[in-house]
C-alpha atoms as a PDB file:
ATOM      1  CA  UNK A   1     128.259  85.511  22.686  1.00  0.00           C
ATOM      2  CA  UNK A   2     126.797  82.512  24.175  1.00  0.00           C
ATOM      3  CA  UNK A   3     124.797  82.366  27.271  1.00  0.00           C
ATOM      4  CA  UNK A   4     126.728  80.565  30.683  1.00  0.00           C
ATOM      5  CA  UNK A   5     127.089  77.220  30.461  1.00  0.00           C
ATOM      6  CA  UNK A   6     125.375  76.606  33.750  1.00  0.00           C
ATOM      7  CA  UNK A   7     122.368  77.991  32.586  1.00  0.00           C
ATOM      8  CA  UNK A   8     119.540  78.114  29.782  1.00  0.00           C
ATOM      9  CA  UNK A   9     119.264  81.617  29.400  1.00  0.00           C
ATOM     10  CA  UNK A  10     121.114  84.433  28.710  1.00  0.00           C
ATOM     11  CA  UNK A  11     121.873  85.935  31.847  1.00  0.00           C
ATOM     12  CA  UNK A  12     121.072  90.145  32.261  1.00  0.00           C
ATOM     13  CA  UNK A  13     124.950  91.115  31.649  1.00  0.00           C
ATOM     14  CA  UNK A  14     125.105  89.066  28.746  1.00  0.00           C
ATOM     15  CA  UNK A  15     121.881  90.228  27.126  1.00  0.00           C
ATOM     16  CA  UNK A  16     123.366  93.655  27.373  1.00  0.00           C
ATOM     17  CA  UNK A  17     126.834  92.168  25.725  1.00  0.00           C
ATOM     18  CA  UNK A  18     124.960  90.357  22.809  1.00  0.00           C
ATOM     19  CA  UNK A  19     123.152  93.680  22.266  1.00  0.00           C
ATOM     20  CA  UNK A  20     126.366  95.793  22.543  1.00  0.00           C
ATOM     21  CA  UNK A  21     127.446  93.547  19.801  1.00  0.00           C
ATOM     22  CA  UNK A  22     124.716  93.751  17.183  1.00  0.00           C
ATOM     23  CA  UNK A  23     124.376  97.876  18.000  1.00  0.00           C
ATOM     24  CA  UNK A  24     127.908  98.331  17.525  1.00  0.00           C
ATOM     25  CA  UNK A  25     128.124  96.043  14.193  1.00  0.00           C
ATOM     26  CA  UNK A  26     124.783  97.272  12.691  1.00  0.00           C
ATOM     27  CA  UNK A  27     123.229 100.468  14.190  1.00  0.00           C
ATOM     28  CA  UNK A  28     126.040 102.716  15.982  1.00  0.00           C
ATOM     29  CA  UNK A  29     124.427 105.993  17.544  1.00  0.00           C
ATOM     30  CA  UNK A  30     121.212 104.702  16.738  1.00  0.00           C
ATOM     31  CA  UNK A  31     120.137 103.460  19.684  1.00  0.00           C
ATOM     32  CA  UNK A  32     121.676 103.048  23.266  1.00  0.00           C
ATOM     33  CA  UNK A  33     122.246  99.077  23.530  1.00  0.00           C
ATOM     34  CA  UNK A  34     120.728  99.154  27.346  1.00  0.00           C
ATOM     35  CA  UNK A  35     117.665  99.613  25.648  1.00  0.00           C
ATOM     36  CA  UNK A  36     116.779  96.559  23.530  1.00  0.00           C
ATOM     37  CA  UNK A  37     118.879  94.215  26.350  1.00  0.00           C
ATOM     38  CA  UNK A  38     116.142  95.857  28.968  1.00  0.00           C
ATOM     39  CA  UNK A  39     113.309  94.824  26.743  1.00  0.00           C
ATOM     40  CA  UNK A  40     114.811  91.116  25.876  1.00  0.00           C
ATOM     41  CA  UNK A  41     114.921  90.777  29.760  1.00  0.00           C
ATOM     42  CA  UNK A  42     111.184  91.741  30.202  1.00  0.00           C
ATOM     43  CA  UNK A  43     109.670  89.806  27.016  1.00  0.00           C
ATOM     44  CA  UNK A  44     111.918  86.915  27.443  1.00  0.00           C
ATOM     45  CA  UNK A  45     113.566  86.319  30.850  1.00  0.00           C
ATOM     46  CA  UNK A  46     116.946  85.738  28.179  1.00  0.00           C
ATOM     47  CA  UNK A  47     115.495  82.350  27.067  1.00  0.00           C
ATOM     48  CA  UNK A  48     116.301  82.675  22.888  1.00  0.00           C
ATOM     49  CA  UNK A  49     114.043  79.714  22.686  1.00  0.00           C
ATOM     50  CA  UNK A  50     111.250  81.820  23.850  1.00  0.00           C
ATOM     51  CA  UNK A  51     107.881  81.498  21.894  1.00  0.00           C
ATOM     52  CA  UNK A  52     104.573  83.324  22.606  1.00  0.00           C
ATOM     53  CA  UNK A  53     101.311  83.181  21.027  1.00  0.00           C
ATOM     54  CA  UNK A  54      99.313  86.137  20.658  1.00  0.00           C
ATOM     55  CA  UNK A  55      95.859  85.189  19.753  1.00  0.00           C
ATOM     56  CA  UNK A  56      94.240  88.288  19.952  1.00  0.00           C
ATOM     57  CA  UNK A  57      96.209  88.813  16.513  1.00  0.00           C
ATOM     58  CA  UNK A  58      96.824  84.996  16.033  1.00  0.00           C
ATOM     59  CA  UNK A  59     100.284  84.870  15.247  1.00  0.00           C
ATOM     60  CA  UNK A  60     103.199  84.111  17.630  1.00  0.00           C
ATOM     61  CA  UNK A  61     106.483  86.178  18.598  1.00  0.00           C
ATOM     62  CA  UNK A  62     109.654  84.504  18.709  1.00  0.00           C
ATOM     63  CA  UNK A  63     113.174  84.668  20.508  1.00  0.00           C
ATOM     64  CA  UNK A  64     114.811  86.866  23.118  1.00  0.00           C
ATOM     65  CA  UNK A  65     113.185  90.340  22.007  1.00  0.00           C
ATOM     66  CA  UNK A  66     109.773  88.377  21.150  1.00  0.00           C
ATOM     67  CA  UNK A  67     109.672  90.370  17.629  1.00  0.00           C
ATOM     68  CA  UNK A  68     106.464  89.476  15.827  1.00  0.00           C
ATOM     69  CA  UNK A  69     107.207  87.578  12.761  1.00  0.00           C
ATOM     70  CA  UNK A  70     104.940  89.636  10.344  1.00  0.00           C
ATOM     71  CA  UNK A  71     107.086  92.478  11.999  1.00  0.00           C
ATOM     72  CA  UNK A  72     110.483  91.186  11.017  1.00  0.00           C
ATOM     73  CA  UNK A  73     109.074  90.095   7.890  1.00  0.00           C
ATOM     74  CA  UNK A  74     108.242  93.745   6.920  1.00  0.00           C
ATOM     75  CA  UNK A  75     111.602  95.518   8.738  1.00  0.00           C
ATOM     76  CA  UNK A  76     113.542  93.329   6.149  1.00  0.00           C
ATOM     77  CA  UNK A  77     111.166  93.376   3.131  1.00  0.00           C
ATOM     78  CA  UNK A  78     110.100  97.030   3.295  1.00  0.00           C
ATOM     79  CA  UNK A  79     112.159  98.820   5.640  1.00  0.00           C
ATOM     80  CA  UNK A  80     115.545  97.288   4.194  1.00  0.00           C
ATOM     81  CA  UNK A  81     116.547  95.499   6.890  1.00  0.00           C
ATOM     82  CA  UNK A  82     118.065  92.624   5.301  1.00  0.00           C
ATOM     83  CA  UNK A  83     121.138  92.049   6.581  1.00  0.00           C
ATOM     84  CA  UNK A  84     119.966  88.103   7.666  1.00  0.00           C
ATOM     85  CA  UNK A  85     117.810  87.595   5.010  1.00  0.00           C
ATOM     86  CA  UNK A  86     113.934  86.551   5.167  1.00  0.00           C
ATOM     87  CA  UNK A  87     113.606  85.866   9.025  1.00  0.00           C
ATOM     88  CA  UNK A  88     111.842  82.818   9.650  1.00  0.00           C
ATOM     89  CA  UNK A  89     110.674  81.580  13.695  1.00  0.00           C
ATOM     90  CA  UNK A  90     113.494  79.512  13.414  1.00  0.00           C
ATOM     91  CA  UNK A  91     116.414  82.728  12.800  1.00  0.00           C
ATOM     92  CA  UNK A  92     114.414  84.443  15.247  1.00  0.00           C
ATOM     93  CA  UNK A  93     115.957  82.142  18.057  1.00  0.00           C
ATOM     94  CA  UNK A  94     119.288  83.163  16.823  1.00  0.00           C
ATOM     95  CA  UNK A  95     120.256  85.601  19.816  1.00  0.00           C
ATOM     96  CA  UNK A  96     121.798  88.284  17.490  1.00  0.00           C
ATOM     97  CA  UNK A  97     119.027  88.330  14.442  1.00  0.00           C
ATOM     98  CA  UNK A  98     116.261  89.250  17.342  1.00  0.00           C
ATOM     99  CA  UNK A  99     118.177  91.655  18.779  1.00  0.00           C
ATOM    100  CA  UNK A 100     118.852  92.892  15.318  1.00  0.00           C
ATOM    101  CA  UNK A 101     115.065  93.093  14.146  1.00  0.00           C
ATOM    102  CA  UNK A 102     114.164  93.780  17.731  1.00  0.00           C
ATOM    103  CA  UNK A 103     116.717  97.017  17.743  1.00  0.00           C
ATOM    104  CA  UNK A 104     115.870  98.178  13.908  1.00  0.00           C
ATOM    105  CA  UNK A 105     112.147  98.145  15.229  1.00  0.00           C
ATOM    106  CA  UNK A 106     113.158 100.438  18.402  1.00  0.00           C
ATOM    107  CA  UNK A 107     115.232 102.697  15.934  1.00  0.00           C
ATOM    108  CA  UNK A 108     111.655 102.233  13.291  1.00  0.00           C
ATOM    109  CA  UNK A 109     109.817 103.623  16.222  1.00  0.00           C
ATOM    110  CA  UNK A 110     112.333 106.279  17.397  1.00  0.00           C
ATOM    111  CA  UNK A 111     111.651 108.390  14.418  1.00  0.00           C
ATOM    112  CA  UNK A 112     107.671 107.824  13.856  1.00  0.00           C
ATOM    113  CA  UNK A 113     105.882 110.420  11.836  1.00  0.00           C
ATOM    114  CA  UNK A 114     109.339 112.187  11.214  1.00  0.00           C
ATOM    115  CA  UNK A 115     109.811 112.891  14.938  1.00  0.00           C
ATOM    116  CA  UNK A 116     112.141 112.362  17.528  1.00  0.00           C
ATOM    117  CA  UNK A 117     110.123 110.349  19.556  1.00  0.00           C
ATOM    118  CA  UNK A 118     111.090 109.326  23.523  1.00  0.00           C
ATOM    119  CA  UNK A 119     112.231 106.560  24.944  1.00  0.00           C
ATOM    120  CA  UNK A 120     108.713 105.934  26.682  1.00  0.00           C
ATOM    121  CA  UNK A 121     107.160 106.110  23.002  1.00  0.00           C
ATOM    122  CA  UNK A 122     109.577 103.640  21.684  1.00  0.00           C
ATOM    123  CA  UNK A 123     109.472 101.263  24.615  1.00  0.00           C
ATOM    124  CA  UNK A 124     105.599 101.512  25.203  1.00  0.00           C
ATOM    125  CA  UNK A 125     105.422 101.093  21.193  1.00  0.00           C
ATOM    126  CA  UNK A 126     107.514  98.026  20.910  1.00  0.00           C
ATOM    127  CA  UNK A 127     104.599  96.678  23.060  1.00  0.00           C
ATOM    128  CA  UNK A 128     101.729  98.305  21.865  1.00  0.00           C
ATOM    129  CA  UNK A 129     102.704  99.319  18.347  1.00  0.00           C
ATOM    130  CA  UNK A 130     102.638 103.327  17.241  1.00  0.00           C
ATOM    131  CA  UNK A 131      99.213 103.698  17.511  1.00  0.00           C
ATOM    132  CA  UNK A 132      98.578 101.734  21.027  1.00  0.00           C
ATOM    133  CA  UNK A 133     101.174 103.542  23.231  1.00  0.00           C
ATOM    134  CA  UNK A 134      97.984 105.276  25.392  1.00  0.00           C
ATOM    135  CA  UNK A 135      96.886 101.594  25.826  1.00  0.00           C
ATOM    136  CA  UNK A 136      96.742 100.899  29.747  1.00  0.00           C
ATOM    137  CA  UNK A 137      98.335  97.762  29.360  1.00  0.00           C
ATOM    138  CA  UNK A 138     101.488  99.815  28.219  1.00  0.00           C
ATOM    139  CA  UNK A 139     101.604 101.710  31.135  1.00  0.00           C
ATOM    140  CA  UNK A 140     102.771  98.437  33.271  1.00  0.00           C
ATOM    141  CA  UNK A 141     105.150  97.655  30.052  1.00  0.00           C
ATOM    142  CA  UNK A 142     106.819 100.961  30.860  1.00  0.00           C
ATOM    143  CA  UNK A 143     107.238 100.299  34.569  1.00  0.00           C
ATOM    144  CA  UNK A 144     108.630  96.817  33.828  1.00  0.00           C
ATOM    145  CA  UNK A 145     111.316  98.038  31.539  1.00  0.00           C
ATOM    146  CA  UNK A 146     112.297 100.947  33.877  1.00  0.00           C
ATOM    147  CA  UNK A 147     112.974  98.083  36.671  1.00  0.00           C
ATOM    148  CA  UNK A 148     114.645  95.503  33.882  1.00  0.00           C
ATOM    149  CA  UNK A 149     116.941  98.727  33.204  1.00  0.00           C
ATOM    150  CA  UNK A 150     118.021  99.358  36.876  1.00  0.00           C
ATOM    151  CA  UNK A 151     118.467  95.560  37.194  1.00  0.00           C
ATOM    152  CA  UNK A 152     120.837  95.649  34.474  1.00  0.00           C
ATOM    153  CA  UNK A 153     122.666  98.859  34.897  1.00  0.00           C
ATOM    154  CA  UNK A 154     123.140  97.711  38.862  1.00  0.00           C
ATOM    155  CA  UNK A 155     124.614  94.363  37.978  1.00  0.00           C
ATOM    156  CA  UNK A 156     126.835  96.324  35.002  1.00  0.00           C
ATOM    157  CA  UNK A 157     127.834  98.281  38.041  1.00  0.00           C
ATOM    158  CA  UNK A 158     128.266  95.165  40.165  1.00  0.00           C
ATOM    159  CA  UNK A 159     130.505  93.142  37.886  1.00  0.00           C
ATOM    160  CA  UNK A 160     132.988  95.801  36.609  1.00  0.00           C
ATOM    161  CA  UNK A 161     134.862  93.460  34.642  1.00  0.00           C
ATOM    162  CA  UNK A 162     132.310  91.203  33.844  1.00  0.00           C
ATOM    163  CA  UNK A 163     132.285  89.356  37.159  1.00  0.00           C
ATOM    164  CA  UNK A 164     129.285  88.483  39.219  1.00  0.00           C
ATOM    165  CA  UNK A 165     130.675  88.877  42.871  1.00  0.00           C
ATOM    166  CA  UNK A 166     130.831  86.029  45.179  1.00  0.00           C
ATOM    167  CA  UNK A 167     128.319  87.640  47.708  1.00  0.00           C
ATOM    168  CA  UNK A 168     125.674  88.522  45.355  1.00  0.00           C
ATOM    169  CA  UNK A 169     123.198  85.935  43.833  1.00  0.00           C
ATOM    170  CA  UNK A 170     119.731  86.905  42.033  1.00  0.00           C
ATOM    171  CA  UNK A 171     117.101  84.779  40.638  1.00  0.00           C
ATOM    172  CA  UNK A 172     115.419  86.229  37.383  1.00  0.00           C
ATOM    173  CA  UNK A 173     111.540  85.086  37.417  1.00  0.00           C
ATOM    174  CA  UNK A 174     110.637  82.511  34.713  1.00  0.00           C
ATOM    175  CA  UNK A 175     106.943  81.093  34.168  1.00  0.00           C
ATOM    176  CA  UNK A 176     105.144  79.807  37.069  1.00  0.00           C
ATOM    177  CA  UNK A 177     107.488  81.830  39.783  1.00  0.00           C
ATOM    178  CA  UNK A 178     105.979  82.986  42.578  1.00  0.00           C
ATOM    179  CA  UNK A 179     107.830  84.518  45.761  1.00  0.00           C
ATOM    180  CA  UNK A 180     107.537  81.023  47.906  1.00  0.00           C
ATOM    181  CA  UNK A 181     108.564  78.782  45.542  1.00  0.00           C
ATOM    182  CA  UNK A 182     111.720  80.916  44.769  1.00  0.00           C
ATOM    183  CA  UNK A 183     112.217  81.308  48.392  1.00  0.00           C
ATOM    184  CA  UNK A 184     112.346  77.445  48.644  1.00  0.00           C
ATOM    185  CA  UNK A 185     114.768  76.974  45.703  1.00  0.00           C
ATOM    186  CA  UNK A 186     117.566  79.354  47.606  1.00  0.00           C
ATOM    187  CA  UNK A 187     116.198  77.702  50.970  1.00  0.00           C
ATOM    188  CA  UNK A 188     115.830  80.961  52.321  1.00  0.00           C
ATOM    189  CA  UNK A 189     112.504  82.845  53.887  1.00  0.00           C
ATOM    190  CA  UNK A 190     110.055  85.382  51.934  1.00  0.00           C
ATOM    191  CA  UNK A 191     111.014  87.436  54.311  1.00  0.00           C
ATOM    192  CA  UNK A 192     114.585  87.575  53.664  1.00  0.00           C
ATOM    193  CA  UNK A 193     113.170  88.013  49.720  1.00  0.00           C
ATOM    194  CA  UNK A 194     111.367  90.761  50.844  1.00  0.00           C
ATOM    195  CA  UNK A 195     113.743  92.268  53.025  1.00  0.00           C
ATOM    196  CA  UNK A 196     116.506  92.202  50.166  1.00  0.00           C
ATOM    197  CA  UNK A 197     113.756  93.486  47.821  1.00  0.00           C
ATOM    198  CA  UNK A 198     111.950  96.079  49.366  1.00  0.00           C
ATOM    199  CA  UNK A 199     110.284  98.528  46.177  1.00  0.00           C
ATOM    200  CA  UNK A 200     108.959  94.271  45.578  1.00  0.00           C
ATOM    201  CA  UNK A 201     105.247  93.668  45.423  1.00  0.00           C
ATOM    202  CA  UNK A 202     104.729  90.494  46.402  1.00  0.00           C
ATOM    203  CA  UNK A 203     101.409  89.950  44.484  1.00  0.00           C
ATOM    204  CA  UNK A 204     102.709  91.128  41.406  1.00  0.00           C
ATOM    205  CA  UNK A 205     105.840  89.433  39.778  1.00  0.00           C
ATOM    206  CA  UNK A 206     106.761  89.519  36.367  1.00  0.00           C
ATOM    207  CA  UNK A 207     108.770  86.999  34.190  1.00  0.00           C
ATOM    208  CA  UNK A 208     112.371  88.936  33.795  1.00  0.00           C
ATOM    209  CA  UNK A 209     112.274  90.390  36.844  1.00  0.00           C
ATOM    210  CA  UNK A 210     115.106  90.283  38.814  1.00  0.00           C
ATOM    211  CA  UNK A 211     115.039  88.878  42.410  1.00  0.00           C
ATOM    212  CA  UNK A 212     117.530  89.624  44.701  1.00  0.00           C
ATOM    213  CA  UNK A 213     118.400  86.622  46.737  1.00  0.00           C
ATOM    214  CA  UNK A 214     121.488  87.261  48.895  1.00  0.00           C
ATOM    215  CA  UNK A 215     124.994  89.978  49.234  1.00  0.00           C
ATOM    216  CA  UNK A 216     125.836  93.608  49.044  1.00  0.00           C
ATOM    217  CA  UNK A 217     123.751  95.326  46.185  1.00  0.00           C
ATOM    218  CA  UNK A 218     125.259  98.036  44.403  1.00  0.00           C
ATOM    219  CA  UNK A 219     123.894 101.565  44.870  1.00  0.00           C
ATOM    220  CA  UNK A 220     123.550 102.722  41.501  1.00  0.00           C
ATOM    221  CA  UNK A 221     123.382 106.632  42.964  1.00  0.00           C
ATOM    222  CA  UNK A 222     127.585 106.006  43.010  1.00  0.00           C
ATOM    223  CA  UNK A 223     128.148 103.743  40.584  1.00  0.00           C
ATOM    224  CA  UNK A 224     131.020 102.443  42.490  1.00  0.00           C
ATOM    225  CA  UNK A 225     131.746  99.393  44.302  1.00  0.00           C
ATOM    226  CA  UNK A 226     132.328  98.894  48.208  1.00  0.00           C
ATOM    227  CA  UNK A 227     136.216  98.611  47.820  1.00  0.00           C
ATOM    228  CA  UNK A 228     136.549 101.280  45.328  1.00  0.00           C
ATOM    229  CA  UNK A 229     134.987 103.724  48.504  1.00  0.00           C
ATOM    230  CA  UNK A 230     137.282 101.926  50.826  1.00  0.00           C
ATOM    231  CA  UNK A 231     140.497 102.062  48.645  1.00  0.00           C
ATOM    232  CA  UNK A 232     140.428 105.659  49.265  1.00  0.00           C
ATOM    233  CA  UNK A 233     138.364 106.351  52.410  1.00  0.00           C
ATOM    234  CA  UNK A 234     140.960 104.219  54.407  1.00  0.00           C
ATOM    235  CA  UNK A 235     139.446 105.474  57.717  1.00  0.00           C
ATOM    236  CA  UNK A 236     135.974 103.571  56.793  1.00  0.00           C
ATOM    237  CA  UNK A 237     137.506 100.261  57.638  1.00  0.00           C
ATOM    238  CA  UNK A 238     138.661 101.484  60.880  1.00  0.00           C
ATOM    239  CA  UNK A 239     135.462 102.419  61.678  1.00  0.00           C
ATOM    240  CA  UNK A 240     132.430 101.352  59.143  1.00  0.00           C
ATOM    241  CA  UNK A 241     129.802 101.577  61.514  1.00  0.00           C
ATOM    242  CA  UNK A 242     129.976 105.293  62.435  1.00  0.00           C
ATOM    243  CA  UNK A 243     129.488 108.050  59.997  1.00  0.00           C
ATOM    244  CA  UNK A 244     129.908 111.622  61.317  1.00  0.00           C
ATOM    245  CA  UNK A 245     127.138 114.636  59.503  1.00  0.00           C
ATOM    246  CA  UNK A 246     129.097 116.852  57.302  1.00  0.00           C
ATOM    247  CA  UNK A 247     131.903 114.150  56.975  1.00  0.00           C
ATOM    248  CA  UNK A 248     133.535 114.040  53.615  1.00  0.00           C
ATOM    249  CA  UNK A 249     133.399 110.932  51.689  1.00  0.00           C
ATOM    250  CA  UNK A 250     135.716 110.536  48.508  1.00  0.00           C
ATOM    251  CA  UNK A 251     133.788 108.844  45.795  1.00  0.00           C
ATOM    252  CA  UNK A 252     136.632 107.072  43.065  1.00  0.00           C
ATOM    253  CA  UNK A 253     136.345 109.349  39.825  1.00  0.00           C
ATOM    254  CA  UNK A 254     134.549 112.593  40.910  1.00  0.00           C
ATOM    255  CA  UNK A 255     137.623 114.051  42.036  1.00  0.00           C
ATOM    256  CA  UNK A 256     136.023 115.497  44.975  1.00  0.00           C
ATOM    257  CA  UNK A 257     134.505 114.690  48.384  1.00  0.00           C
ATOM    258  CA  UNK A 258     131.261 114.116  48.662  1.00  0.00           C
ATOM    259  CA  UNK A 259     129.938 115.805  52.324  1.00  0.00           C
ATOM    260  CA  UNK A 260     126.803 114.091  53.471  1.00  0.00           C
ATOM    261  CA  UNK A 261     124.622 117.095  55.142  1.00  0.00           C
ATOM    262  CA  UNK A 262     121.612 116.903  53.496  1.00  0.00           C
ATOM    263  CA  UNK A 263     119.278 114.100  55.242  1.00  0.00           C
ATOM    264  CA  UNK A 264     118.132 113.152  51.889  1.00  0.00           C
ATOM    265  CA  UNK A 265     121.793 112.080  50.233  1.00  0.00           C
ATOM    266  CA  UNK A 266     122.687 110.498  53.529  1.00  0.00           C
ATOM    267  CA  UNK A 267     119.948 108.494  53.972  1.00  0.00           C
ATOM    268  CA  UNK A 268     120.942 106.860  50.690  1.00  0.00           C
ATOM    269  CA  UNK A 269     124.481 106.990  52.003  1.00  0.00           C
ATOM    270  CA  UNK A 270     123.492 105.038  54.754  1.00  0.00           C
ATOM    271  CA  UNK A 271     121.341 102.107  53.161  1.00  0.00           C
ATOM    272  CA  UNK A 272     124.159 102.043  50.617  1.00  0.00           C
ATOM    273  CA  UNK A 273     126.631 102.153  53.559  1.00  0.00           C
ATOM    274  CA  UNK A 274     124.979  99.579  56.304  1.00  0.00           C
ATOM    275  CA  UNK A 275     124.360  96.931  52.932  1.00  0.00           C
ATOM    276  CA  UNK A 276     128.338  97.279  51.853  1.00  0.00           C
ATOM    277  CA  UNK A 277     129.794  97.353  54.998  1.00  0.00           C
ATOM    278  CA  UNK A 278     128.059  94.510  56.271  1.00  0.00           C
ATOM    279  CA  UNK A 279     126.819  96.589  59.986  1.00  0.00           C
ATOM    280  CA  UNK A 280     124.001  94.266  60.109  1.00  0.00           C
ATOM    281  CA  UNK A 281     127.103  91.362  61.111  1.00  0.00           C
ATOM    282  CA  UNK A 282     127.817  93.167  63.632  1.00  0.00           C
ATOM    283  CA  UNK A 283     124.012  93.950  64.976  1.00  0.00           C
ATOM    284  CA  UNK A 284     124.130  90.426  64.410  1.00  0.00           C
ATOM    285  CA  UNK A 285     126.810  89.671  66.890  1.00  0.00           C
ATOM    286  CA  UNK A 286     125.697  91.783  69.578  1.00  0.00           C
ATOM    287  CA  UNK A 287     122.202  90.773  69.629  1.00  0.00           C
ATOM    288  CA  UNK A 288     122.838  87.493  68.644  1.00  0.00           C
ATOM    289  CA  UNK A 289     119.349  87.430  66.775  1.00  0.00           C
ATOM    290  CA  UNK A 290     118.517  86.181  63.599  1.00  0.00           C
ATOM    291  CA  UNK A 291     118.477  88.438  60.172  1.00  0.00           C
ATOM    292  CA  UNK A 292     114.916  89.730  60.056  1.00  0.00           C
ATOM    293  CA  UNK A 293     114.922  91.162  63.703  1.00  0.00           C
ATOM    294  CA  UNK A 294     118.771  92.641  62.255  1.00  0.00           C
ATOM    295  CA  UNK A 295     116.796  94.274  59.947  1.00  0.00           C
ATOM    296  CA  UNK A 296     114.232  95.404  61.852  1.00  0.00           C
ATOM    297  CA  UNK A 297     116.376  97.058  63.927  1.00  0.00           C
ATOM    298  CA  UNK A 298     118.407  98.399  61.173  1.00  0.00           C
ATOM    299  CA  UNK A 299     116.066 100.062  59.379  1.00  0.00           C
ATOM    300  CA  UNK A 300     114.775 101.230  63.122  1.00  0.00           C
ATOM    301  CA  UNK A 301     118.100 103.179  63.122  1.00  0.00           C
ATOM    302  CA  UNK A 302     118.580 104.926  60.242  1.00  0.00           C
ATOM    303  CA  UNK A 303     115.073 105.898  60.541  1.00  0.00           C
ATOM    304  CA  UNK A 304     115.695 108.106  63.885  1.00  0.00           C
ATOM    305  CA  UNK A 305     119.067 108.776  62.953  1.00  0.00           C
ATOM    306  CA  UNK A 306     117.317 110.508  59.483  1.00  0.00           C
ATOM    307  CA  UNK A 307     114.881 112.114  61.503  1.00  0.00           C
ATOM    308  CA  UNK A 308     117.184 113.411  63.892  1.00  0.00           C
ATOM    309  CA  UNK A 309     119.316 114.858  61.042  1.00  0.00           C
ATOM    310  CA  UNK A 310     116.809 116.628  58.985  1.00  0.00           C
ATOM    311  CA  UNK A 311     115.881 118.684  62.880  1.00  0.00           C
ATOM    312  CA  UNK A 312     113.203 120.237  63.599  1.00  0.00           C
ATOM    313  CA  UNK A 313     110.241 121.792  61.306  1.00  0.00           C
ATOM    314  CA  UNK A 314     111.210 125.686  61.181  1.00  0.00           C
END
């Protein structure tokens, strides 16, 4: 698998496809690929090229999973995985030998001490090591792989078949990034950024994370794209911009309708709803104002419309 040709780095689907690969050709049912392909996004941004050095250990960690050499070094010579040999920096870079020493570490770590450990031990380990997971600084590695993971599992859910869509773009932050300067490489405002990215804070961004620039944004609560609701809830395109309490929306392989009630789920329902079926075009036209004010008064409307809903405290 190599990374697009417009592009130096591996882009967030096809970290998860290189990692599929090696998983599925080395370590099936060890470990879930999403996994190391979340933590190559966060230590990396998908550059294979990628070289660190740590000097509080003074040594430097290589390629998309940033794997310590001393660390490969002992997976292969002690651990018995040797598949690729000796690693050196250089087969580091090699997309599929990091994600093979980066995944045999994961799997090391899964069963420390002859336990099944969790997913927070193994992730917060890969960063820390076994005996550092309580380390503070792990705490933030945690929360940084939990957002690489939704960034990747909501683009999986974007593409389908492997296809970015038209309307969506993203920007994944690389060295030196901050919120202006990507703003002014999309000529767009922060605003917009931080309208399109609202759990962002815009004092803290870290190099992987994904930046949503422009289109419809999957809601990973349905895993389904706009048209597959619309293919089958035919009486959304007649009217997208009204949605009636209780009504019954069919959602493509549940079998069932799902009825929107509970001011919780429809709140979701909504954001999902007013992204995919593009309302704010139509506040847009009305108005005639620009995006942020569309927003504004957007977000204005599902918040009454939620309050409204949920009624009055009993």
């Amino acid at each position: 698998v190599k990374p697009s040709e417009m592009a130096v780095r591996y882009s967030p689907i096809e970290l998860l496809e290189v990692a599929e690969k090696v998983v599925a050709r080395h370590f099936p049912g060890k470990i879930a690929p999403i996994v190391p392909a979340s933590i190559a996004l966060v230590e990396s941004a998908g550059d294979p090229k990628a070289y660190r050095w740590e000097a509080h250990i003074n040594e430097g960690s290589t390629g998309l999973c940033q794997t310590l050499l001393s660390t490969a070094v002992w997976l292969a010579t002690d651990m018995g995985y040797n598949t690729y040999g000796k690693p050196t920096d250089a087969t580091l870079e090699d997309p599929e030998i990091s994600f093979y020493f980066g995944a045999a570490y994961l799997i090391w770590l899964s069963t420390y001490k002859r336990i099944q450990q969790t997913e927070e031990f193994i992730v917060r380990g890969f960063n820390g090591g076994p005996n550092g997971i309580n380390a503070s600084v792990t705490v933030r590695y945690w929360e940084k792989y939990n957002a690489a993971k939704k960034a990747i599992t909501t683009l999986k859910t974007a593409t389908g078949d492997g296809t970015i869509p038209s309307d969506l773009q993203y920007h994944i932050v690389e060295p030196g990034d901050y919120l202006g300067k990507i703003a002014g490489k999309y000529g767009v405002s922060v605003d917009i950024l931080k309208a399109m990215n609202p759990e962002l804070d815009p004092n803290t961004i870290n190099i992987g994370q994904i930046i949503w620039i422009k289109g419809t944004i999957p809601d990973a609560n349905y895993g389904v794209s706009t048209d597959q609701i619309l293919d089958i809830n035919p009486m959304l395109r007649q009217n997208p911009d009204q949605l009636s309490v209780g009504q019954s929306i069919k959602i493509p392989g549940t079998g069932a309708g799902t009825s929107h009630s509970d001011a919780g789920p429809l709140k979701k329902f909504l954001k999902f709803a007013v992204k995919s079926l593009r309302v704010d075009k139509v506040i847009t036209k009305v108005l005639g104002a620009n995006k942020e004010i569309v927003m504004m008064v957007a977000n204005f409307l599902l918040g009454t419309l939620t309050k409204q809903l949920k009624g009055p405290k009993s």
